[in-house]
Protein backbone atom coordinates (compact mmCIF):
# COMPACT_ATOMS: atom_id res chain seq x y z
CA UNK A 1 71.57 -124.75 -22.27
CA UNK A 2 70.99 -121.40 -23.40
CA UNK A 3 68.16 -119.39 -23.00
CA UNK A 4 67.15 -116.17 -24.95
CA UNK A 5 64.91 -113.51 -24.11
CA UNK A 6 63.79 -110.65 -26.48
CA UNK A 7 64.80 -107.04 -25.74
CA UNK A 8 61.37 -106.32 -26.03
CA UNK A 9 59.78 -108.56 -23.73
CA UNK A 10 62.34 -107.33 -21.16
CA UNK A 11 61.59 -103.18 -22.12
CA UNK A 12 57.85 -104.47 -22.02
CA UNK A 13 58.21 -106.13 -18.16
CA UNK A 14 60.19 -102.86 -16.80
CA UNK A 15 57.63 -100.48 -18.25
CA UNK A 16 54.99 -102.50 -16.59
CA UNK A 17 57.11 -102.33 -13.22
CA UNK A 18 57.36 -98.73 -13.47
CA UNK A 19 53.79 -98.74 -13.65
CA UNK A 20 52.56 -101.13 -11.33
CA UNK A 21 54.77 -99.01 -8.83
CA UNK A 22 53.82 -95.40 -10.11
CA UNK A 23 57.35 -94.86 -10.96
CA UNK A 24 56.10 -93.34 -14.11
CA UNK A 25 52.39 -92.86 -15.34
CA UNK A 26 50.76 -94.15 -18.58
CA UNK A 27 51.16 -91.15 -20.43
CA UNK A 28 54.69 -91.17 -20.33
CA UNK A 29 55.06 -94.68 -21.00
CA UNK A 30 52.80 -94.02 -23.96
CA UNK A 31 55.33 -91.06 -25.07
CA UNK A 32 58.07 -93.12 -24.56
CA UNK A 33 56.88 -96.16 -26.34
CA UNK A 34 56.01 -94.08 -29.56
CA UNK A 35 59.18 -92.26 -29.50
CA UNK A 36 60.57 -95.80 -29.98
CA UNK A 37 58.44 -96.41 -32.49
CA UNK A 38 59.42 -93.84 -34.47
CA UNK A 39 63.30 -94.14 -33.61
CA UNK A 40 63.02 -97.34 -35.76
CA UNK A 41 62.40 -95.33 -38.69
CA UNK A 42 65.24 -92.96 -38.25
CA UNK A 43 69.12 -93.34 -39.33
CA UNK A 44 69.66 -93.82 -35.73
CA UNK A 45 68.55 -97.25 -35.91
CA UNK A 46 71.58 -98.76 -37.24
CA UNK A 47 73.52 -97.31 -34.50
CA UNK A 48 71.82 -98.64 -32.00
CA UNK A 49 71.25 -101.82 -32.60
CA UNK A 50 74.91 -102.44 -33.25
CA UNK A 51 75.36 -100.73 -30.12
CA UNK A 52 72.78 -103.09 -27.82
CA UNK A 53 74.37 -106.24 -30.13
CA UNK A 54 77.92 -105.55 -29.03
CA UNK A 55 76.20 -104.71 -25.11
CA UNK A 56 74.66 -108.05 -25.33
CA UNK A 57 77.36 -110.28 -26.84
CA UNK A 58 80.41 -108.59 -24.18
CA UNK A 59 77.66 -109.41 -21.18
CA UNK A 60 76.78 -113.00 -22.77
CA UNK A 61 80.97 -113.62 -22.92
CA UNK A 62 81.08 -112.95 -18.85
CA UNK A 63 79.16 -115.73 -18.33
């Protein structure tokens, strides 16, 4: 059985950690969640989602 879980629902529960625990406050996360935003738009986008692909397929071939 395989399971999948989005990037995004994973970035979304460790901002919400940092929170809950005051690692980082809501104006940062704020900063840091528009600066991904807008690094969608960018050139830089291609990049790194080949980048978090290849991350994600050489951990899923450990298992």
């Amino acid at each position: 059985m395989t399971v999948t879980v989005s990037l995004v629902l994973v970035f979304s529960l460790l901002v919400l950690a940092l929170l809950r625990f005051k690692a980082v406050g809501v104006g940062a996360a704020i900063a840091c969640a528009l600066f991904g935003f807008y690094l969608a738009d960018t050139d830089a986008a291609d990049s790194i989602n080949e980048t978090v692909t290849a991350l994600t397929d050489a951990i899923s071939g450990i298992g």
